[in-house]
Protein backbone atom coordinates (compact mmCIF):
# COMPACT_ATOMS: atom_id res chain seq x y z
CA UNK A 1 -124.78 -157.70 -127.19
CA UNK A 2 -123.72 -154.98 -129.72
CA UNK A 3 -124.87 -157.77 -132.53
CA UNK A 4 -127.97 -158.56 -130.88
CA UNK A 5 -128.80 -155.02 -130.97
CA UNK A 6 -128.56 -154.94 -134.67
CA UNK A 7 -132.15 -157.10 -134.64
CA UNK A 8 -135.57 -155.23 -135.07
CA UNK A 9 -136.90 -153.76 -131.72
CA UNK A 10 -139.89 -156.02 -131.60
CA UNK A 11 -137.64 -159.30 -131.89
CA UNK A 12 -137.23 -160.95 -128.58
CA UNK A 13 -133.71 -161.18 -128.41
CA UNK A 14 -133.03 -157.32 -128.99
CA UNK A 15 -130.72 -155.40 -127.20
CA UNK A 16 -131.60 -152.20 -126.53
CA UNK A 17 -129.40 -148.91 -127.09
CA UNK A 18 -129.13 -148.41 -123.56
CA UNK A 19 -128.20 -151.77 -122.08
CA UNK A 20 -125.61 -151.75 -124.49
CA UNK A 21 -123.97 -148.34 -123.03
CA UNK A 22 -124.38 -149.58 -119.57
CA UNK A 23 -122.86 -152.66 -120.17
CA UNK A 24 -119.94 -150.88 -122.00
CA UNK A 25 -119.62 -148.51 -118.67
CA UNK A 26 -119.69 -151.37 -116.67
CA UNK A 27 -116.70 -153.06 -118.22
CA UNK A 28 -114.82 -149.93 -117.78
CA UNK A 29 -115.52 -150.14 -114.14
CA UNK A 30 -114.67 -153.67 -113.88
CA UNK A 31 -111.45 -152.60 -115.36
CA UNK A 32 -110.97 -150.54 -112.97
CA UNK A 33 -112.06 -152.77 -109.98
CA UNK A 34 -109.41 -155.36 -111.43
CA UNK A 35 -106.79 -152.78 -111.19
CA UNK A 36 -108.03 -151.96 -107.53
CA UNK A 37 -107.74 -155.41 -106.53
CA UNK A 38 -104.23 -155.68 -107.80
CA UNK A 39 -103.26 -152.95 -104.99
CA UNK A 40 -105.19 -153.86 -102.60
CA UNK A 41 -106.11 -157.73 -102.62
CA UNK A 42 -102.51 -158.47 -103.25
CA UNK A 43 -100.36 -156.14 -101.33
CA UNK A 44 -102.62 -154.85 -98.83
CA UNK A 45 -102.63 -151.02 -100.54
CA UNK A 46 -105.56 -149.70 -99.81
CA UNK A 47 -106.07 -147.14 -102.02
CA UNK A 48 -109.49 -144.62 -102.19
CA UNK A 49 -107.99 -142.36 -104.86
CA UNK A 50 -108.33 -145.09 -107.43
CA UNK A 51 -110.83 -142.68 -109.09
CA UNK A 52 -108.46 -140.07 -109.16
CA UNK A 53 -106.40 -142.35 -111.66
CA UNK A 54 -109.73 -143.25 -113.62
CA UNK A 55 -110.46 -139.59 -113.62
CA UNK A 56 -106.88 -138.66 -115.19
CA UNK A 57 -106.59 -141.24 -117.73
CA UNK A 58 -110.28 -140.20 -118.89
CA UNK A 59 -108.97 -136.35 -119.38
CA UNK A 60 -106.48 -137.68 -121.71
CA UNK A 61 -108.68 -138.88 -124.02
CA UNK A 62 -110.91 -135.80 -123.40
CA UNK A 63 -108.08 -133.89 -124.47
CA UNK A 64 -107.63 -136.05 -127.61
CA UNK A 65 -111.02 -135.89 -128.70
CA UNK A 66 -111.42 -132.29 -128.01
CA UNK A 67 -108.60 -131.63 -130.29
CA UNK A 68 -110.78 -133.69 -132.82
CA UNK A 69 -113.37 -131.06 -132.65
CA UNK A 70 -111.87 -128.51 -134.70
CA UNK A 71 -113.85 -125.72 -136.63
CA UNK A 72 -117.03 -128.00 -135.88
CA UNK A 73 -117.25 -126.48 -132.54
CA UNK A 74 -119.94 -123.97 -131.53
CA UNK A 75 -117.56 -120.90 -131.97
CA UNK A 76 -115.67 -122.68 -134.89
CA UNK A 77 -112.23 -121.73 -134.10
CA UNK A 78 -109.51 -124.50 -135.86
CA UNK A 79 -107.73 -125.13 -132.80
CA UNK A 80 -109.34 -123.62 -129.81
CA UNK A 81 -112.14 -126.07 -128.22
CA UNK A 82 -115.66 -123.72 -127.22
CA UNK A 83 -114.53 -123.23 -123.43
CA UNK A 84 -111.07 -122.09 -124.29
CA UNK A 85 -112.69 -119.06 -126.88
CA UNK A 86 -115.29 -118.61 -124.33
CA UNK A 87 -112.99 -118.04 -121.52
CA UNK A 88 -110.61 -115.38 -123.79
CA UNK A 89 -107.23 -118.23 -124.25
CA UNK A 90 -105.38 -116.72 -127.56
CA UNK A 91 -103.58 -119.84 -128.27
CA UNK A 92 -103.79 -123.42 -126.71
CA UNK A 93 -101.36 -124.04 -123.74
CA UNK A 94 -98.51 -126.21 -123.89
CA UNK A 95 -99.72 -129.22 -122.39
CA UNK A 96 -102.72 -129.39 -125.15
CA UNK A 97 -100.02 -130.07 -127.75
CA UNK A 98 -99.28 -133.22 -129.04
CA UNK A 99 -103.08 -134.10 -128.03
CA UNK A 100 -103.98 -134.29 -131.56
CA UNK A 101 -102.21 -137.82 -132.15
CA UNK A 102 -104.20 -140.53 -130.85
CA UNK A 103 -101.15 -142.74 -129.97
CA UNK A 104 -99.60 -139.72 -128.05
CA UNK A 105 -103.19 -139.30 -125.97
CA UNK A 106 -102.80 -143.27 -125.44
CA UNK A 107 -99.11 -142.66 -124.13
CA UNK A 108 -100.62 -139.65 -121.43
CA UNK A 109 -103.65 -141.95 -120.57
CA UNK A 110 -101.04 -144.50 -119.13
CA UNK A 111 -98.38 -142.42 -118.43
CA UNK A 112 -99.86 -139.29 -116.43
CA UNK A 113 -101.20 -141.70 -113.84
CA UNK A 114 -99.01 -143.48 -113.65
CA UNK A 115 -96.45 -140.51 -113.07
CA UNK A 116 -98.94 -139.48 -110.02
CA UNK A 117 -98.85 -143.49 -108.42
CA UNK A 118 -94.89 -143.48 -108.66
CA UNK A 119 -94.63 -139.96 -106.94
CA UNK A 120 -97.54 -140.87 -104.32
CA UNK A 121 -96.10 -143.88 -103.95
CA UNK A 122 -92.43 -144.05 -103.53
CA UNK A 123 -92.82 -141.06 -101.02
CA UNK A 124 -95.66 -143.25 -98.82
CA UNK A 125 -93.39 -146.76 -99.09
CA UNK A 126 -90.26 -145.07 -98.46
CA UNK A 127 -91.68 -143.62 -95.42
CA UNK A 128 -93.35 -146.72 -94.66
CA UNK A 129 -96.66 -145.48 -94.21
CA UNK A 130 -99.27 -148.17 -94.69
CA UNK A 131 -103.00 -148.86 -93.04
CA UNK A 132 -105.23 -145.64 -92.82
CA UNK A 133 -102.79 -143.40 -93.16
CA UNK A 134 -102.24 -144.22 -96.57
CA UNK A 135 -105.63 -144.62 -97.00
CA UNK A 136 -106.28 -140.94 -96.18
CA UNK A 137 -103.15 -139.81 -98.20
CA UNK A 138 -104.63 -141.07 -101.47
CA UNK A 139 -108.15 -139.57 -100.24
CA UNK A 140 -107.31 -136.64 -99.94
CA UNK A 141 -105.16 -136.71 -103.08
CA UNK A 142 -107.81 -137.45 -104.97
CA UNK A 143 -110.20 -134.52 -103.20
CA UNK A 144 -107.09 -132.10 -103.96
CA UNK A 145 -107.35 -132.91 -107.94
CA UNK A 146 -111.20 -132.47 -108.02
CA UNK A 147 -110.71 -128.91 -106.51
CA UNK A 148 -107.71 -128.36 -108.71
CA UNK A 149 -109.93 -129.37 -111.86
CA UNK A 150 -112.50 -127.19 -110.68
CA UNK A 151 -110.54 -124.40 -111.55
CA UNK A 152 -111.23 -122.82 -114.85
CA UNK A 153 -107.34 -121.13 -114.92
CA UNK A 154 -106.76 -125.29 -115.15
CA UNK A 155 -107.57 -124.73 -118.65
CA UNK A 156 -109.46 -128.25 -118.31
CA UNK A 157 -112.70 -126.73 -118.88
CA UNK A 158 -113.75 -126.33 -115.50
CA UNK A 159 -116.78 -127.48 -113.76
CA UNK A 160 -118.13 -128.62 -117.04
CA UNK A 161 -115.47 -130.32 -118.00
CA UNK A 162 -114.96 -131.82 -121.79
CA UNK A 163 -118.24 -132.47 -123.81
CA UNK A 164 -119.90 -132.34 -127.20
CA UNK A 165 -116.88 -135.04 -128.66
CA UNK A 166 -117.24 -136.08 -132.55
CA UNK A 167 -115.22 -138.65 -133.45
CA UNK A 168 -112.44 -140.93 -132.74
CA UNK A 169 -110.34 -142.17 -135.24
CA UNK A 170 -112.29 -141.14 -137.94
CA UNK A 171 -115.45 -142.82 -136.63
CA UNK A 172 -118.35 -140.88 -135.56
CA UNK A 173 -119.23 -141.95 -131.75
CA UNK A 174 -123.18 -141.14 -131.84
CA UNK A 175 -123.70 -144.24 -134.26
CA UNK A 176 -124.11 -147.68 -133.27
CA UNK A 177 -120.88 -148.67 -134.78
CA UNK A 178 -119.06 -146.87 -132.66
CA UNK A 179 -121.02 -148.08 -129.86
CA UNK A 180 -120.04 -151.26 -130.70
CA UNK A 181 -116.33 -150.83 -131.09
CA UNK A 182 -115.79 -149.28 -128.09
CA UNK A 183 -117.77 -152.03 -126.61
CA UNK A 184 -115.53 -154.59 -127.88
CA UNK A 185 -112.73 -152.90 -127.16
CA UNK A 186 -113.34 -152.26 -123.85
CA UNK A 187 -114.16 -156.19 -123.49
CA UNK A 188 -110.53 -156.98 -125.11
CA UNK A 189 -108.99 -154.22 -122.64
CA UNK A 190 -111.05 -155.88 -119.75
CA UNK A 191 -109.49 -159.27 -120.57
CA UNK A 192 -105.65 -158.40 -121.42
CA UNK A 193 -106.20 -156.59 -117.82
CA UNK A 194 -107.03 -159.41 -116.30
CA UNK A 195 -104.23 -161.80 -118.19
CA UNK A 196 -101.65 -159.73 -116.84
CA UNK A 197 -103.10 -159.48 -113.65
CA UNK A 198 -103.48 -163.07 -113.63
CA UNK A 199 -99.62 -163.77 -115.12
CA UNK A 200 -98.11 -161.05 -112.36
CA UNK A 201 -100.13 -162.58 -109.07
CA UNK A 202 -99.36 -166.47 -109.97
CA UNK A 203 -95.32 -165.57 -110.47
CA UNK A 204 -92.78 -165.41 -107.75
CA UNK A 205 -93.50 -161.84 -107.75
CA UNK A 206 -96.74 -162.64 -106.64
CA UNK A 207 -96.26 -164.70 -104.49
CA UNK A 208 -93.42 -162.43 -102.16
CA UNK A 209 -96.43 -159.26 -103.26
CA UNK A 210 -98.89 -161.40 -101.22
CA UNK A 211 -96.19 -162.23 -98.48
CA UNK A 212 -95.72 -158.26 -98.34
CA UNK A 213 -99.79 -158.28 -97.53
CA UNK A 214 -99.57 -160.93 -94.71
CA UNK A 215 -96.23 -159.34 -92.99
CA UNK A 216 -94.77 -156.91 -94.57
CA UNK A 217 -91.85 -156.58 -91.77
CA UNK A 218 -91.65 -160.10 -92.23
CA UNK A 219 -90.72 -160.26 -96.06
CA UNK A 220 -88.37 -157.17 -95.78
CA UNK A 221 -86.29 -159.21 -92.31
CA UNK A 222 -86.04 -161.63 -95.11
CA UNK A 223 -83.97 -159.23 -97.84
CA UNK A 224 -86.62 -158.06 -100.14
CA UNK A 225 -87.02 -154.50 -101.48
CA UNK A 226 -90.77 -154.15 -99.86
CA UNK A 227 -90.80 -150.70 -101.29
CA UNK A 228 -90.13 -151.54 -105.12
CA UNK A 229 -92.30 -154.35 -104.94
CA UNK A 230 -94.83 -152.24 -103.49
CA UNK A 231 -94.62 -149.63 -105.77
CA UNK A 232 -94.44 -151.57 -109.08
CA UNK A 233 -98.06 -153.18 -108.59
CA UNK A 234 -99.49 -149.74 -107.68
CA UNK A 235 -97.71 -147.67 -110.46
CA UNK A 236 -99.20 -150.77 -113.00
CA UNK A 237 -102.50 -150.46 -110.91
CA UNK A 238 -102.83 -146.57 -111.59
CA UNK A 239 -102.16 -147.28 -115.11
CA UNK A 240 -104.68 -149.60 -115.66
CA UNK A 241 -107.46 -147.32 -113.89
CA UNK A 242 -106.43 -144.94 -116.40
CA UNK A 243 -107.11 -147.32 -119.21
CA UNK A 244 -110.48 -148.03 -118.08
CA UNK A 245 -111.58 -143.85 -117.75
CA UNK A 246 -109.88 -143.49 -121.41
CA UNK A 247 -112.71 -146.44 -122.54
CA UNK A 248 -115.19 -145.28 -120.54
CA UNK A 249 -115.20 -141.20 -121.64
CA UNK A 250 -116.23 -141.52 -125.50
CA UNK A 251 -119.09 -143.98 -124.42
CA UNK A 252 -120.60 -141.50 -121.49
CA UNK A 253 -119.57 -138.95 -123.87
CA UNK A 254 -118.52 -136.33 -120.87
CA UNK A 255 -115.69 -136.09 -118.58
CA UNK A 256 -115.86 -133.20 -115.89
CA UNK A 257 -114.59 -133.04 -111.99
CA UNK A 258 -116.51 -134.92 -110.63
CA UNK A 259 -115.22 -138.00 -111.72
CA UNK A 260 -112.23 -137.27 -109.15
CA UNK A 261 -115.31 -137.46 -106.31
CA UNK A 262 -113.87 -139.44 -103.22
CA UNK A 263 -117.30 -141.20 -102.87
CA UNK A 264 -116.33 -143.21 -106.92
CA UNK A 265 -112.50 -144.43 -105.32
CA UNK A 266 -114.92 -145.62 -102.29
CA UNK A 267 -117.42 -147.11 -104.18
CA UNK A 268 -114.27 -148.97 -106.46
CA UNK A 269 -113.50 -150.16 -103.11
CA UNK A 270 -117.08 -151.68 -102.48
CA UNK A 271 -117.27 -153.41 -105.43
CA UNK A 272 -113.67 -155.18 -104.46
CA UNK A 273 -114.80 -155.91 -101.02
CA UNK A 274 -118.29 -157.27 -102.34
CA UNK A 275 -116.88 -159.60 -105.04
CA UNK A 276 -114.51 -161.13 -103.28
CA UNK A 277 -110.58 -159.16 -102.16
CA UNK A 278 -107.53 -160.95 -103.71
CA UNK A 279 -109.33 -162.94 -106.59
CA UNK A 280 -109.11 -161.05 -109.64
CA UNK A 281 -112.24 -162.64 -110.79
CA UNK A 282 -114.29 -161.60 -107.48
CA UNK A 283 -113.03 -157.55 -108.14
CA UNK A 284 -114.88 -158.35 -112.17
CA UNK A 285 -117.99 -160.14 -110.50
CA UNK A 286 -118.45 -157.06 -107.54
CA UNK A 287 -118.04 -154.17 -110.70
CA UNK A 288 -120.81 -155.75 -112.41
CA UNK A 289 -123.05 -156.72 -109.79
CA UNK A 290 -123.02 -153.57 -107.43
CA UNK A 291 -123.22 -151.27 -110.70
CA UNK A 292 -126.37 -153.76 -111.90
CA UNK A 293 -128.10 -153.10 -108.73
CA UNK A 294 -127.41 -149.34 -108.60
CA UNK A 295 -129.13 -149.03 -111.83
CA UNK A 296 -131.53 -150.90 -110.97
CA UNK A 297 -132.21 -149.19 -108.11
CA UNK A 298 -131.35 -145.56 -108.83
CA UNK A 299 -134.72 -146.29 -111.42
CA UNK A 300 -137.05 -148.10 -108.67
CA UNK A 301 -135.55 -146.38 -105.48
CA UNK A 302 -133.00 -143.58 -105.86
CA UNK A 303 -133.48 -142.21 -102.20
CA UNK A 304 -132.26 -145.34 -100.98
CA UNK A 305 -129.30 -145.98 -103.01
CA UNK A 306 -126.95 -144.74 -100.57
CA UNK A 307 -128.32 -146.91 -97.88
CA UNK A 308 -128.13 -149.97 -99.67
CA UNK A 309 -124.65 -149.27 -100.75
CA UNK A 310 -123.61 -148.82 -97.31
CA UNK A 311 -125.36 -151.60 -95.71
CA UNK A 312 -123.92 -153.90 -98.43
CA UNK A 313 -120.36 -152.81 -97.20
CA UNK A 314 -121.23 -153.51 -93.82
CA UNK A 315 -122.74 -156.95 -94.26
CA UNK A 316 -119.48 -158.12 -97.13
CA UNK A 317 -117.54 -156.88 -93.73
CA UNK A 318 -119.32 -158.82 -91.01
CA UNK A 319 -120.93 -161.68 -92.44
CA UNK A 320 -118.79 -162.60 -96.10
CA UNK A 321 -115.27 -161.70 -95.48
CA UNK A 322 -114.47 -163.24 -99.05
CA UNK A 323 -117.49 -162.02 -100.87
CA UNK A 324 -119.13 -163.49 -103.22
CA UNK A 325 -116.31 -165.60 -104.78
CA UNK A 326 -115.89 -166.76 -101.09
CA UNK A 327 -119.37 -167.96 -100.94
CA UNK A 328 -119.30 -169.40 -104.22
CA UNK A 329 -116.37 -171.44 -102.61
CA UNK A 330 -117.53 -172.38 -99.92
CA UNK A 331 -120.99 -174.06 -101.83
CA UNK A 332 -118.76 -176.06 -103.32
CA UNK A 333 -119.07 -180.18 -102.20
């Protein structure tokens, strides 16, 4: 796509500027989807603070490119970014520093969430809380941050978040270069995600994570750690949401709050359920095809976004347990 876009505009086969962002966002999402799945298709968390992880690991590299700013900002300050000078800050709080080096930012976009999965987690598997309940935990976890981030003593800019980003790594990201880089790399990141997915789910590990699923009381009667299991494929799947929101802020070129919204971990969930739970490929398929139709249909309809979305949940629920890889399947002579 990013080559195609290189042709003239009138030549059929053009790609247009915006397809090619959307399509960049979209493999960000799938990323995260594919991460989603992991916990939830395999074993049985399900989690609706998935954005929450997507949301952190997209401040990190905020953070990083915010540093990048520099004097070029509106007020011009060296190290200050605009909403720090605005709001009075005489000198950049400790946990800005070190978020000058991109491989440092790379190290908080995997590492902060998944910090926040292994805390969540090993206190909800230790105390054996599973179903709803856990479902509401990470909820409300993820409602908590958005407040939290709200805050402008966060020092995370506030409501408006982190905006107005120049570079990254030297490379200017309003060109179509840059476009393209991050589009490719974001297509690399997508497929190493699902590689490792792929490798972890089809190894004994796997195997006794999809046992855990089925009958959790079960596998643990029969010796295993539940709990470690458990908590290694959600700390991995927290990590990997923060990959995709590191990708997907220098394409949107904006990060704020509401990226921690409840309602994006539900839709992450929708996009699972739709493309088929416990595939891998299904959670890819769902990411692109709900987020096709939503812009699709944010342009032709945008009152009745919401409606679809929620009648498309229902009908996955009732009517294709398996989703779309399920009915794929079951074509099949």
């Amino acid at each position: 796509m990013p080559v195609l876009n290189l042709l003239p505009a009138a030549h059929p086969l053009h790609v247009s500027d915006f397809l090619v962002s959307i399509t960049g966002k979209w493999i960000c999402y799938a990323i995260l989807s594919l991460s989603l799945d992991l916990a939830w298709g395999y074993a049985g968390i399900l989690s609706l603070g998935h954005g929450a992880f997507f949301a952190l690991g997209g401040y990190a590299m905020g953070m990083h490119l915010m540093r990048l700013i520099g004097p070029r900002g509106v007020y011009g300050h060296p190290v200050l970014p605009d909403f720090m000078v605005f709001l009075g800050y005489q000198e950049l709080p400790w946990y800005w520093l070190g978020f000058d080096s991109f491989p440092f930012a790379m190290l908080m976009v995997l590492l902060v969430p998944g910090m926040l999965a292994l805390v969540v987690g090993f206190l909800s598997f230790r105390s054996r809380i599973t179903g709803v309940y856990l479902s509401i935990l990470t909820q409300a976890m993820t409602f908590a941050l958005m407040l939290a981030f709200f805050r402008n003593d966060m020092g995370l800019g506030g409501n408006n978040g982190f905006t107005d980003f120049k570079e990254l790594l030297g490379f200017p990201l309003n060109t179509s270069g840059a476009r393209a880089g991050l589009f490719y790399a974001s297509l690399v990141a997508l497929v190493l995600s699902f590689l490792i997915c792929m490798r972890l789910t089809r190894s004994k590990y796997g195997r006794v994570l999809t046992a855990i699923r089925d009958a959790e009381s079960r596998v643990r009667f029969l010796g295993y750690d539940t709990t470690s299991h458990k908590l290694f494929a959600f700390v991995l799947s927290a990590m990997l949401a923060g990959l995709a929101g590191a990708l997907y802020v220098p394409q949107v070129g904006i990060i704020n709050p509401g990226e921690f919204s409840p309602t994006n971990s539900i839709e992450a969930v929708i996009w699972v359920a739709v493309g088929g739970r416990g595939t891998l490929v299904g959670a890819v398929l769902g990411a692109f095809t709900v987020n096709g139709l939503k812009t699709w249909l944010t342009s032709a309809a945008p009152d009745l976004w919401l409606f679809v979305l929620g009648g498309l949940f229902v009908a996955v629920t009732l009517f294709l347990p398996k989703g779309l890889i399920g009915l794929m399947k079951g074509r099949k002579p």
